[in-house]
Each structure stands twice: as C-alpha cells, then as structure tokens.
C-alpha atoms as a PDB file:
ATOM      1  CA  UNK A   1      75.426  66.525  16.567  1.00  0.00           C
ATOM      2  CA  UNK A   2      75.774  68.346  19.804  1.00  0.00           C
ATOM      3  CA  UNK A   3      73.139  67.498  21.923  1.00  0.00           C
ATOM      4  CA  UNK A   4      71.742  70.975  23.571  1.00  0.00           C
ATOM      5  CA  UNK A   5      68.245  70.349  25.478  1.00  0.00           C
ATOM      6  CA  UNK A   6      65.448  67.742  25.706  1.00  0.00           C
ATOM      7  CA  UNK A   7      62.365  68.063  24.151  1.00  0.00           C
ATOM      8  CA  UNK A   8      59.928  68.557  26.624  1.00  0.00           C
ATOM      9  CA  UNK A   9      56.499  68.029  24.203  1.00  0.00           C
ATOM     10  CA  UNK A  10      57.681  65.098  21.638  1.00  0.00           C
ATOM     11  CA  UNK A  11      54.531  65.491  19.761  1.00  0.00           C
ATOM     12  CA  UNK A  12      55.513  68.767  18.376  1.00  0.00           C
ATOM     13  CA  UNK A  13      58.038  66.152  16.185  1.00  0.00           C
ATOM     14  CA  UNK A  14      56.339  65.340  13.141  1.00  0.00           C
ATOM     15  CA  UNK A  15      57.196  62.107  11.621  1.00  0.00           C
ATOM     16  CA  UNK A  16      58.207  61.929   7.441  1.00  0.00           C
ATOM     17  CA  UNK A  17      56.581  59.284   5.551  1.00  0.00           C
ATOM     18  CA  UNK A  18      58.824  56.227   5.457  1.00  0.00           C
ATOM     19  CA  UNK A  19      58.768  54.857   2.280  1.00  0.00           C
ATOM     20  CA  UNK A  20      59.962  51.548   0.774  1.00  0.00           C
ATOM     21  CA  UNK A  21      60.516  49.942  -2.297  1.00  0.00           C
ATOM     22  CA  UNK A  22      59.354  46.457  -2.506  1.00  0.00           C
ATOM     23  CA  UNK A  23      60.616  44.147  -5.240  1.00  0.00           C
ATOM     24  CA  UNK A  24      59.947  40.331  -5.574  1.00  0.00           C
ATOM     25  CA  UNK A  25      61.383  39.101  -8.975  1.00  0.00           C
ATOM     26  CA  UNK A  26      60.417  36.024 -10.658  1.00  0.00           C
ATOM     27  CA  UNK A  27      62.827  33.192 -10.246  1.00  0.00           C
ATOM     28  CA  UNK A  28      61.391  31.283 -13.548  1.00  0.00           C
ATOM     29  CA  UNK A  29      64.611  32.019 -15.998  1.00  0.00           C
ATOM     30  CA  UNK A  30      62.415  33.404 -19.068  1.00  0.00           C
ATOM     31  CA  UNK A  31      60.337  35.636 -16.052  1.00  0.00           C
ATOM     32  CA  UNK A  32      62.926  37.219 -14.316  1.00  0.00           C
ATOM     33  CA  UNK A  33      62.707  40.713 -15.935  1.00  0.00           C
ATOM     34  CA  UNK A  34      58.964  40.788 -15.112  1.00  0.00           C
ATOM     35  CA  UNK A  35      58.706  41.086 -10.915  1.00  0.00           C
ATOM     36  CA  UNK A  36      56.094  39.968  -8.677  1.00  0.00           C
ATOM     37  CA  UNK A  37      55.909  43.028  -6.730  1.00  0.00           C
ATOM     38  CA  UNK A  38      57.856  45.773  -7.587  1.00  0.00           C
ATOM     39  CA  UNK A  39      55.724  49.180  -5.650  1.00  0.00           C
ATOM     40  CA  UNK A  40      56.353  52.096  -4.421  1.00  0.00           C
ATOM     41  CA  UNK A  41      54.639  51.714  -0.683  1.00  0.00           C
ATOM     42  CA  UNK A  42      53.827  53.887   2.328  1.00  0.00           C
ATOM     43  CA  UNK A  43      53.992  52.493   5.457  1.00  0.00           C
ATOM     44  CA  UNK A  44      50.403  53.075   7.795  1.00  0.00           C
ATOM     45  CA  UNK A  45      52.510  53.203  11.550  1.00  0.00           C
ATOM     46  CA  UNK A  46      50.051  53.881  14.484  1.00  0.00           C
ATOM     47  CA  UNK A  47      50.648  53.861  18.375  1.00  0.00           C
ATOM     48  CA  UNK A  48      53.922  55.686  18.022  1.00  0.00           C
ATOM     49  CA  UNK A  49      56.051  56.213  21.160  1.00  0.00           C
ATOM     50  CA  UNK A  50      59.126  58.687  21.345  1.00  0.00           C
ATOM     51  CA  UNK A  51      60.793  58.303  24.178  1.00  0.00           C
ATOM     52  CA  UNK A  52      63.937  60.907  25.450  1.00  0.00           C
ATOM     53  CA  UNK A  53      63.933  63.358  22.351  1.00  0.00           C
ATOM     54  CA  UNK A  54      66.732  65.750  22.362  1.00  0.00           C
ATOM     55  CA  UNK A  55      67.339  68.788  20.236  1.00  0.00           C
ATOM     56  CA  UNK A  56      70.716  70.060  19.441  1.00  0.00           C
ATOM     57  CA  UNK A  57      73.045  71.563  16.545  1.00  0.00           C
ATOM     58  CA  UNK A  58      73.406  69.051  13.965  1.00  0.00           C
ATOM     59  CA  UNK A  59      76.709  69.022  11.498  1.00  0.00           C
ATOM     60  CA  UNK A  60      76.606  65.937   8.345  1.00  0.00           C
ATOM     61  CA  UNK A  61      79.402  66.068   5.979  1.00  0.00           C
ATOM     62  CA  UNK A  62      80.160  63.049   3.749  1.00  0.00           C
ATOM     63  CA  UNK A  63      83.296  62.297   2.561  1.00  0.00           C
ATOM     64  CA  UNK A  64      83.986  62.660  -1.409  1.00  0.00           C
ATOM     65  CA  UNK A  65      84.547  59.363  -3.177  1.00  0.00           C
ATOM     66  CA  UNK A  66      85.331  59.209  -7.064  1.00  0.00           C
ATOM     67  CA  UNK A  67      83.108  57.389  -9.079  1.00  0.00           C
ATOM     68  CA  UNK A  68      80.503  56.579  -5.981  1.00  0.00           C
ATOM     69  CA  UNK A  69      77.398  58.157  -5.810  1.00  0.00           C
ATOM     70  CA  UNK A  70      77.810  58.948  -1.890  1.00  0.00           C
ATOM     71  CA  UNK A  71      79.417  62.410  -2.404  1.00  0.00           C
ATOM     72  CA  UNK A  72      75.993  63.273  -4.566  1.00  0.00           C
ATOM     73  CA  UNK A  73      74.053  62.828  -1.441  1.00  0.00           C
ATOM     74  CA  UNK A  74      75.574  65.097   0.967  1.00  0.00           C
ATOM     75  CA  UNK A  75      73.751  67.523   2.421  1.00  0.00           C
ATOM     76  CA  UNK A  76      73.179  71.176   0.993  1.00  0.00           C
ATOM     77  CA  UNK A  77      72.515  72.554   4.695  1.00  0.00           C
ATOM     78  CA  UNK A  78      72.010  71.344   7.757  1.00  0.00           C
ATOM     79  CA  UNK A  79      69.667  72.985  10.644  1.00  0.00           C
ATOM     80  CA  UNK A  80      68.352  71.155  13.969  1.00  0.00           C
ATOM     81  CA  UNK A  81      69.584  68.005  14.781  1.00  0.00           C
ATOM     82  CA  UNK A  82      67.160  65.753  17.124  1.00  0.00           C
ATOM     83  CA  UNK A  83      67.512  62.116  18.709  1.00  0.00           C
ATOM     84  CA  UNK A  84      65.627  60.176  20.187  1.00  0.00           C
ATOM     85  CA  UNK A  85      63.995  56.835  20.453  1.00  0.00           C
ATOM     86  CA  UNK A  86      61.054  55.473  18.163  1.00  0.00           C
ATOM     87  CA  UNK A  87      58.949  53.105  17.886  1.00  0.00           C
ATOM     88  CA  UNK A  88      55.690  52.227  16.123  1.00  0.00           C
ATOM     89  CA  UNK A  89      53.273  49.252  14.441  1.00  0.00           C
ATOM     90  CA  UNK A  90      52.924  48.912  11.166  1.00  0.00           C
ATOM     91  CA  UNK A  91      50.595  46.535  10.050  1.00  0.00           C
ATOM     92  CA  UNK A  92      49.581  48.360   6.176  1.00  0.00           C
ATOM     93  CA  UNK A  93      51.142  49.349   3.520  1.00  0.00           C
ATOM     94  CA  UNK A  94      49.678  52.362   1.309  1.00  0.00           C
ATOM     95  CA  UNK A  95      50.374  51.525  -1.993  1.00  0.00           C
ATOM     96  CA  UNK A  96      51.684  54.820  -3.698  1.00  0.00           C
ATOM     97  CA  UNK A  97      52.675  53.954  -7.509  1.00  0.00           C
ATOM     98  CA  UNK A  98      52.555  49.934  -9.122  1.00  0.00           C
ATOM     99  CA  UNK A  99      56.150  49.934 -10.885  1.00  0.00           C
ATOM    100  CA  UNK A 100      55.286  47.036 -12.589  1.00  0.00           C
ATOM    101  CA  UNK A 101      53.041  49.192 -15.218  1.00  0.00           C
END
C-alpha cells in the first residue's frame, strides 16, 4: 500500500460488521459432536476512535500454494487502500444465526 494523504474527516470511514464464529464443544466423550455454543455473532462496538487514517493505493496479491485454500482467497481487484488506528468497546454480541439447529 502506498500511503498518499491523510484523511482529514475519519467519520466518512464506515466500519464492516465484524463477525465471529463462536464454538464451545462438549468435552463429555459421547457429547462432543453436539457444541455448547456454536453461533454466528455480530459484535455491538460503540465509542469508536480512529486515530491518523491515511488513504493511499492499495496492491494484495497472495502467493499460489497447491492444495491450500489461500490462493482461493486472493483478491479479484483491489481499489483504495486506508490505515489507520482503531479502537472500540464491545460489550454485546448480536446473535445472527444458532448453528446448533
């Protein structure tokens, strides 16, 4: 990424979800294959800080690999890339989808 010019108005970035996938499995030997927890969640984050957000050209190529999965994920284009320092609370999860059922 080549850095170009900071961002002078960092709430024009818009944060993505971040998701997880929580999984607690059972640790009783004839349980194991039914989990605790196993959810699809959405974290809740409030009071969010970005701190020196930059904006520049951003490049992502991943190398190819035989029989790993890592060469699936690359990129099909690339447009702005932006860093910068984050930080937020999190103190809920939105539940999106019980993997259990």
């Amino acid at each position: 990424m080549t850095l170009k010019e900071p961002i002078k108005n960092p709430s024009v970035l818009t944060q993505k979800p971040v998701l997880n996938l929580l999984h607690f499995p059972r640790l009783a030997a004839d349980k194991q294959g039914q989990p605790v927890v196993h959810e699809l969640v959405e974290n809740v984050p409030h009071d969010v800080k970005i701190e020196q957000a930059w904006i520049g050209e951003g490049l992502l190529k991943l190398p190819a690999a035989d029989s790993e999965e890592i060469s699936d994920l690359a990129p099909l284009r690339m447009g702005k890339g932006i860093r910068a320092s984050m930080a937020y609370i999190v103190d809920d999860l939105k539940t999106l989808k019980d993997l259990r059922k």
